[in-house]
N, C-alpha and C. Protein backbone atom coordinates (compact mmCIF):
# COMPACT_ATOMS: atom_id res chain seq x y z
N UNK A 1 0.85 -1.17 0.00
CA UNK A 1 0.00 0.00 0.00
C UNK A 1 0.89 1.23 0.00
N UNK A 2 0.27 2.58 -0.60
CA UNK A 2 1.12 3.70 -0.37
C UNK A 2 1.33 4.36 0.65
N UNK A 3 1.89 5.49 0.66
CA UNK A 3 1.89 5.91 2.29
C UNK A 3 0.38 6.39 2.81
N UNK A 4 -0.33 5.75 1.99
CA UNK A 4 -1.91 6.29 2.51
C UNK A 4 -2.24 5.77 3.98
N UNK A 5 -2.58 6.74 4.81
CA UNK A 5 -2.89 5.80 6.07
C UNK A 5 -4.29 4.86 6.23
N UNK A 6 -4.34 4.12 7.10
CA UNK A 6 -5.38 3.38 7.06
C UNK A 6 -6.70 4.64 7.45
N UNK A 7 -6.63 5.75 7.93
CA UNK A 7 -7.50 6.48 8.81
C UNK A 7 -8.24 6.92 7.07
N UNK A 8 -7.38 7.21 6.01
CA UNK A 8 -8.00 7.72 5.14
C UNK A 8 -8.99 7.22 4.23
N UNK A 9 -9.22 5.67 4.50
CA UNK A 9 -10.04 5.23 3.98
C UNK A 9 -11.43 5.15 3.64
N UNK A 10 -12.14 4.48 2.74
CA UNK A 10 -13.66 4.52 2.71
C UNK A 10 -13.61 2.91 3.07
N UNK A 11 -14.79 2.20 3.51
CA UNK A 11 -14.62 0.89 3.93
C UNK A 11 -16.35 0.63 3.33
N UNK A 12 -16.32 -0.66 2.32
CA UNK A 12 -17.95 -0.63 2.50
C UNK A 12 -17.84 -2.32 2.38
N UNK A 13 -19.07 -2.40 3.01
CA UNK A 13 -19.05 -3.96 3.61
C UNK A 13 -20.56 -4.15 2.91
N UNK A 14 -20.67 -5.49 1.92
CA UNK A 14 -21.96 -5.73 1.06
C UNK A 14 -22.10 -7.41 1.80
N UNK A 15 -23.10 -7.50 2.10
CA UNK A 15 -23.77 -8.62 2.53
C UNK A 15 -24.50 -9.15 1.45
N UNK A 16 -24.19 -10.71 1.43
CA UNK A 16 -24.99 -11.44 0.45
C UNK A 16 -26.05 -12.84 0.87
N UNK A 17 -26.60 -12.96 0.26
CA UNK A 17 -27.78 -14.51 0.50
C UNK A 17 -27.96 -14.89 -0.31
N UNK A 18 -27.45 -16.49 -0.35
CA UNK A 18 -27.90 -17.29 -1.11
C UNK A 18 -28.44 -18.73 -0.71
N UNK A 19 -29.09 -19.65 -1.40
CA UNK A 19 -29.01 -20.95 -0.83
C UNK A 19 -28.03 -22.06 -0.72
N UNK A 20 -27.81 -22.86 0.59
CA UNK A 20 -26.26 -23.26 0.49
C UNK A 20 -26.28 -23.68 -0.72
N UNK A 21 -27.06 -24.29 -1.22
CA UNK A 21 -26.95 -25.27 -2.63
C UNK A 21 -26.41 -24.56 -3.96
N UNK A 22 -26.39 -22.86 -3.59
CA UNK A 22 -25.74 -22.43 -4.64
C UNK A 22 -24.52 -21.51 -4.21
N UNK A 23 -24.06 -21.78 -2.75
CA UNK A 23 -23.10 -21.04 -2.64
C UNK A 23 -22.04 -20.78 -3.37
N UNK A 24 -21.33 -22.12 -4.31
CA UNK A 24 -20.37 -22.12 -4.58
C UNK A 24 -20.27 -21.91 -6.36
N UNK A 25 -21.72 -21.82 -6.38
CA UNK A 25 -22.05 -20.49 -8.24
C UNK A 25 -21.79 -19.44 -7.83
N UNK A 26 -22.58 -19.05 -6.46
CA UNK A 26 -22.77 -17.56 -6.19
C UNK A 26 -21.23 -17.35 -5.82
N UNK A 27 -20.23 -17.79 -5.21
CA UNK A 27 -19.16 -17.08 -4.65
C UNK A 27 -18.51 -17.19 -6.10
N UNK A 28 -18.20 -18.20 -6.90
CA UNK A 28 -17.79 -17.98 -8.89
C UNK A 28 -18.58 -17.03 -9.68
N UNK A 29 -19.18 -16.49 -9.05
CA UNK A 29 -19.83 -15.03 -9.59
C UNK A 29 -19.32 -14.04 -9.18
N UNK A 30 -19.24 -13.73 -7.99
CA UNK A 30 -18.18 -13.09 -7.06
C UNK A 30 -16.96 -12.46 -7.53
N UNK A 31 -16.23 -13.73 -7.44
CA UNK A 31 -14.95 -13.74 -7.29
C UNK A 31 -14.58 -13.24 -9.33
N UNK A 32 -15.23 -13.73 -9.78
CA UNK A 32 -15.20 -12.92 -11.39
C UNK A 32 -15.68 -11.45 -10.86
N UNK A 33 -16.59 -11.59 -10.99
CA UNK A 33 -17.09 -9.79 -11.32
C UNK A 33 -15.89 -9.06 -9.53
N UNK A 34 -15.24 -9.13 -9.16
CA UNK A 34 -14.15 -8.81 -8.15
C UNK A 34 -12.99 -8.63 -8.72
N UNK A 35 -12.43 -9.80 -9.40
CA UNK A 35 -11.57 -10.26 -9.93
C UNK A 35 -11.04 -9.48 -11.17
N UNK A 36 -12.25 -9.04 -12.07
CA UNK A 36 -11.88 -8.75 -13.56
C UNK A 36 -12.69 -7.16 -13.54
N UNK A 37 -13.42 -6.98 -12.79
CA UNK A 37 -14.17 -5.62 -12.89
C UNK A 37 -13.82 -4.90 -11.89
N UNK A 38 -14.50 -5.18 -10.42
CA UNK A 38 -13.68 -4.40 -9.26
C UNK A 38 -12.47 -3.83 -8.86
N UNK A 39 -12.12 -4.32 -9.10
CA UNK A 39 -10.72 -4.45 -8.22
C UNK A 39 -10.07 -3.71 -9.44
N UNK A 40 -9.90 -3.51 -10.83
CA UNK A 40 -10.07 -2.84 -11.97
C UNK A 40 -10.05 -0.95 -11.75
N UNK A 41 -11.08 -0.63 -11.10
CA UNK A 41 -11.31 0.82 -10.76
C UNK A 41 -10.25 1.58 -9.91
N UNK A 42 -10.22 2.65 -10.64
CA UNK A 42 -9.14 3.78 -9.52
C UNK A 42 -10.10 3.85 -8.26
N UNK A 43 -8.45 4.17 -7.23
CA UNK A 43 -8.98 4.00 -5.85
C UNK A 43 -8.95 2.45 -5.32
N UNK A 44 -9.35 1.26 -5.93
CA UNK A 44 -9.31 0.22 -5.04
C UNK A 44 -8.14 -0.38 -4.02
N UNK A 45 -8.39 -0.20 -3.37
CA UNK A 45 -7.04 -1.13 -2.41
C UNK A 45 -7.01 -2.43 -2.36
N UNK A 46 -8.27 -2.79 -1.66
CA UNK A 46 -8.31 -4.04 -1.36
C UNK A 46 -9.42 -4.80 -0.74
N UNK A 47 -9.75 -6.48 -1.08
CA UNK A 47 -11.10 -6.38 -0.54
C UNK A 47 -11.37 -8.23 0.08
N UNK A 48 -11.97 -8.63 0.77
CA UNK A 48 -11.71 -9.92 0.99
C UNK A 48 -12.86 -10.16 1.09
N UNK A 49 -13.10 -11.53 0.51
CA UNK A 49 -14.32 -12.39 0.67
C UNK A 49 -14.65 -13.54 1.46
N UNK A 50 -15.73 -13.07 2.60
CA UNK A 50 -16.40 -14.50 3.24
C UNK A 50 -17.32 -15.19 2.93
N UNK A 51 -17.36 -16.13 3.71
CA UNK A 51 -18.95 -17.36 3.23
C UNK A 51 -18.80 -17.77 5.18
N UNK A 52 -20.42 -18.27 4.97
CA UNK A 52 -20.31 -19.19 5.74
C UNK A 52 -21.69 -20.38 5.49
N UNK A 53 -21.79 -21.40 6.01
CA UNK A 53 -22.07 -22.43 5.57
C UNK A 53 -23.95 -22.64 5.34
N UNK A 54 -24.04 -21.38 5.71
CA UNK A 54 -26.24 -21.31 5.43
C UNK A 54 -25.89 -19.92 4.41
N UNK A 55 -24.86 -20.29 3.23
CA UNK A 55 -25.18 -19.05 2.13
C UNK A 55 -25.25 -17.67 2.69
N UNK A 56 -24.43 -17.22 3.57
CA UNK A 56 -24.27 -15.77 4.10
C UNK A 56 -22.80 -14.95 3.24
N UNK A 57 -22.63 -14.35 2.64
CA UNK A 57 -21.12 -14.03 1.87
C UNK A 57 -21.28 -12.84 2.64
N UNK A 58 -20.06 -12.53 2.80
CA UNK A 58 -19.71 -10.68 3.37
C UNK A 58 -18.19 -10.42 2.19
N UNK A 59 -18.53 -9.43 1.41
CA UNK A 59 -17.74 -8.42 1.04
C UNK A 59 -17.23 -7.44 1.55
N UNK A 60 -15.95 -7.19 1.86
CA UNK A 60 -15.20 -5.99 2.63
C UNK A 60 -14.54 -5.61 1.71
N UNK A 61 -14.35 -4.05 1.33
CA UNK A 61 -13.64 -3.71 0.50
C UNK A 61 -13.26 -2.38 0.59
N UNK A 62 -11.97 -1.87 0.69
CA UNK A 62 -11.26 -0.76 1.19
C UNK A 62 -11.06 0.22 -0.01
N UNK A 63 -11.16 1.21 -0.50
CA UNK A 63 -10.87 2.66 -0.97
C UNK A 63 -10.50 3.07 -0.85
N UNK A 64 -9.28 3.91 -1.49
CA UNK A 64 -8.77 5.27 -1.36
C UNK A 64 -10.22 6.45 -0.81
N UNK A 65 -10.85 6.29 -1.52
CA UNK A 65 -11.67 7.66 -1.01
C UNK A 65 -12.90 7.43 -1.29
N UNK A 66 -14.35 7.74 -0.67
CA UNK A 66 -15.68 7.69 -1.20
C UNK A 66 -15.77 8.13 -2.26
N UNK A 67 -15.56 9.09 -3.15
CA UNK A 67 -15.84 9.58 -4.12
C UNK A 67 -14.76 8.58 -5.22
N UNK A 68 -13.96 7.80 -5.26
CA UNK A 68 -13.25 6.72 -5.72
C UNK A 68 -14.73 5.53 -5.73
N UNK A 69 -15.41 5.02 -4.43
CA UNK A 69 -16.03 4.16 -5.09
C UNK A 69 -17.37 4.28 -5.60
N UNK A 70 -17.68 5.52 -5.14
CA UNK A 70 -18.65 6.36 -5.70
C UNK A 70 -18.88 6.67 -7.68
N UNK A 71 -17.39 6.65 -8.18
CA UNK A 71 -17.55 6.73 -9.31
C UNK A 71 -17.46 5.00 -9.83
N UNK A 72 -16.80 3.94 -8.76
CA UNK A 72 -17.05 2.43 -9.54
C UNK A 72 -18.61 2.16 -9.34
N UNK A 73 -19.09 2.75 -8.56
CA UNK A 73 -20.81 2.39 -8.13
C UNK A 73 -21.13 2.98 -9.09
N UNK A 74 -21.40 3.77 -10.24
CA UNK A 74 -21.65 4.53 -11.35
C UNK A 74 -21.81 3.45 -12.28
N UNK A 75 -19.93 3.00 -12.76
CA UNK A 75 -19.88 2.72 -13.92
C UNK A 75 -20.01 0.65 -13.47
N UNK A 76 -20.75 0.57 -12.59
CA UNK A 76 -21.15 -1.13 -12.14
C UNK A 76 -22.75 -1.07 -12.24
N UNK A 77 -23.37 -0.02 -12.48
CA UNK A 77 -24.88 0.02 -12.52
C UNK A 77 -25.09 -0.78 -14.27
N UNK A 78 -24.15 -0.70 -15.34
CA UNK A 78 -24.38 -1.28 -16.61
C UNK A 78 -23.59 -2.61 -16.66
N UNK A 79 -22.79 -3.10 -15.49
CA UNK A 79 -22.32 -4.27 -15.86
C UNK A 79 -23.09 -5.22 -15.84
N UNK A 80 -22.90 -6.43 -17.40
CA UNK A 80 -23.60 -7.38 -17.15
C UNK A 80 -24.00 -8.41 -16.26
N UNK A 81 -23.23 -8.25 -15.08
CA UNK A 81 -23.21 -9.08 -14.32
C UNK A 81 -24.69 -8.77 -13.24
N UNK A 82 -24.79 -7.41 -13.39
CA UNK A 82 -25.63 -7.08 -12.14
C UNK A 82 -26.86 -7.31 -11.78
N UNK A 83 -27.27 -8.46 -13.24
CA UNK A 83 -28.78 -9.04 -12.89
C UNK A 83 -28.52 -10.30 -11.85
N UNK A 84 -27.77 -10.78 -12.12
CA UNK A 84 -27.62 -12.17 -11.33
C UNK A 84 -26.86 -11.83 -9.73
N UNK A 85 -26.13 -10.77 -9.92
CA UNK A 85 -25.61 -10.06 -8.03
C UNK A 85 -26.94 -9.26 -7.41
N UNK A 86 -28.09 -9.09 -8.19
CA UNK A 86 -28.84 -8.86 -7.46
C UNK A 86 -29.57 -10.27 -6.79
N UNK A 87 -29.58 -11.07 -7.65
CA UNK A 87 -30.50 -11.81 -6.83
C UNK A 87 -29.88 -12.69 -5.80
N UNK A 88 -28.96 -12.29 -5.00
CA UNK A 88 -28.18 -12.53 -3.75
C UNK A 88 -28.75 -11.46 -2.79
N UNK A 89 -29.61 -10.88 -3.13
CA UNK A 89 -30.00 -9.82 -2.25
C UNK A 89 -29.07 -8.69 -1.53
N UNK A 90 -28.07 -8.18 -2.27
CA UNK A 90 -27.22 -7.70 -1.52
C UNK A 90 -27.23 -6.18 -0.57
N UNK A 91 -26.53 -6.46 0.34
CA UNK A 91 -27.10 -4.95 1.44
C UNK A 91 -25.93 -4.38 1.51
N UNK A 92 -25.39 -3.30 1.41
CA UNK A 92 -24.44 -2.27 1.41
C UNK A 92 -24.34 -1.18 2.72
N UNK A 93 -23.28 -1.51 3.32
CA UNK A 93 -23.12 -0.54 4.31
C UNK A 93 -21.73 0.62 4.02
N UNK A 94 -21.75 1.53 4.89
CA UNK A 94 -20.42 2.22 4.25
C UNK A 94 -20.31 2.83 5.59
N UNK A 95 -19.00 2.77 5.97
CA UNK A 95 -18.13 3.34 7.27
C UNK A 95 -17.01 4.23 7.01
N UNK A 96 -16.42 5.36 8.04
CA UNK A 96 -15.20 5.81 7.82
C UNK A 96 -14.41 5.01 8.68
N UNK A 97 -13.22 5.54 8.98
CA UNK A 97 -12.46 4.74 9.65
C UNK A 97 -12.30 5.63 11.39
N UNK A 98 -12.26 4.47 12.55
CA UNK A 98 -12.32 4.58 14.18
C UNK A 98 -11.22 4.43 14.70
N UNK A 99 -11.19 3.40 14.33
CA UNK A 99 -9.52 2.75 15.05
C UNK A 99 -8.97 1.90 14.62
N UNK A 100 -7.97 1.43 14.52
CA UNK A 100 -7.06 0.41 13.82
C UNK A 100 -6.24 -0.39 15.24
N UNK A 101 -6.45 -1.80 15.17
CA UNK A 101 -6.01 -2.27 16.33
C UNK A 101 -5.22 -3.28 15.79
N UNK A 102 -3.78 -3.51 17.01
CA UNK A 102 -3.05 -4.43 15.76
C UNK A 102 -2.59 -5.48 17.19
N UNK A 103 -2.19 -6.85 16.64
CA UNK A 103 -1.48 -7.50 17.85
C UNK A 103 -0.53 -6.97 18.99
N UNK A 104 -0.74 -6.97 19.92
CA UNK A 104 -0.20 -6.87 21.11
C UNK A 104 1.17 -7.71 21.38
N UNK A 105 2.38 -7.58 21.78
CA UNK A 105 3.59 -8.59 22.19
C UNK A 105 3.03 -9.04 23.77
N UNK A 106 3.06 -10.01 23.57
CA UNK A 106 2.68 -10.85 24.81
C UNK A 106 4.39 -11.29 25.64
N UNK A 107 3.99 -11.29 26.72
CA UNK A 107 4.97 -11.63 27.51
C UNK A 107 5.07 -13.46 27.78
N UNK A 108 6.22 -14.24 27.36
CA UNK A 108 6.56 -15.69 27.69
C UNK A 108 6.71 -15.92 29.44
């Protein structure tokens, strides 16, 4: 990363649902439209993908700046992909940044 600090970030976290039975289409949907489109746009840093085992996915994904993913939220409203990421129901939250907490040295 650049000398950007972590404080300067945009952070938006997208929640997904699917049925387990299609988790593993829905996360190969994902991980393409992430892979080849997202992650693609100025501003992206970085972004990681969960699952867990009743079809719950969480997207985390870090920005240089709101107005950075503000313009990929623009030009993702015509991607073809976005009929089939809707029907994961997805919910979008968006945070600035609080605190950054990192491991502690423990004493032996």
């Amino acid at each position: 990363m650049s000398a950007q600090s972590v404080s300067d970030t945009f952070v938006v976290i997208v929640e997904f649902k699917c049925m387990p039975s299609e988790l593993e289409a829905s996360l190969a949907l994902l991980r393409r439209y992430i892979g080849s489109f997202l992650n693609t746009h100025a501003g992206f840093i970085e972004s990681f993908l969960q699952h867990d085992s009743d079809g719950n996915i969480v997207h985390v994904a870090r920005w240089q700046s709101e107005s950075d993913f503000r313009a990929f939220a623009v030009a993702a409203q015509t991607h073809p992909d976005l009929p089939e990421l809707r029907k994961l129901a997805p919910s979008a939250r968006f945070f600035q940044y609080s605190d950054h907490f990192l491991p502690t040295a423990t004493m032996s």
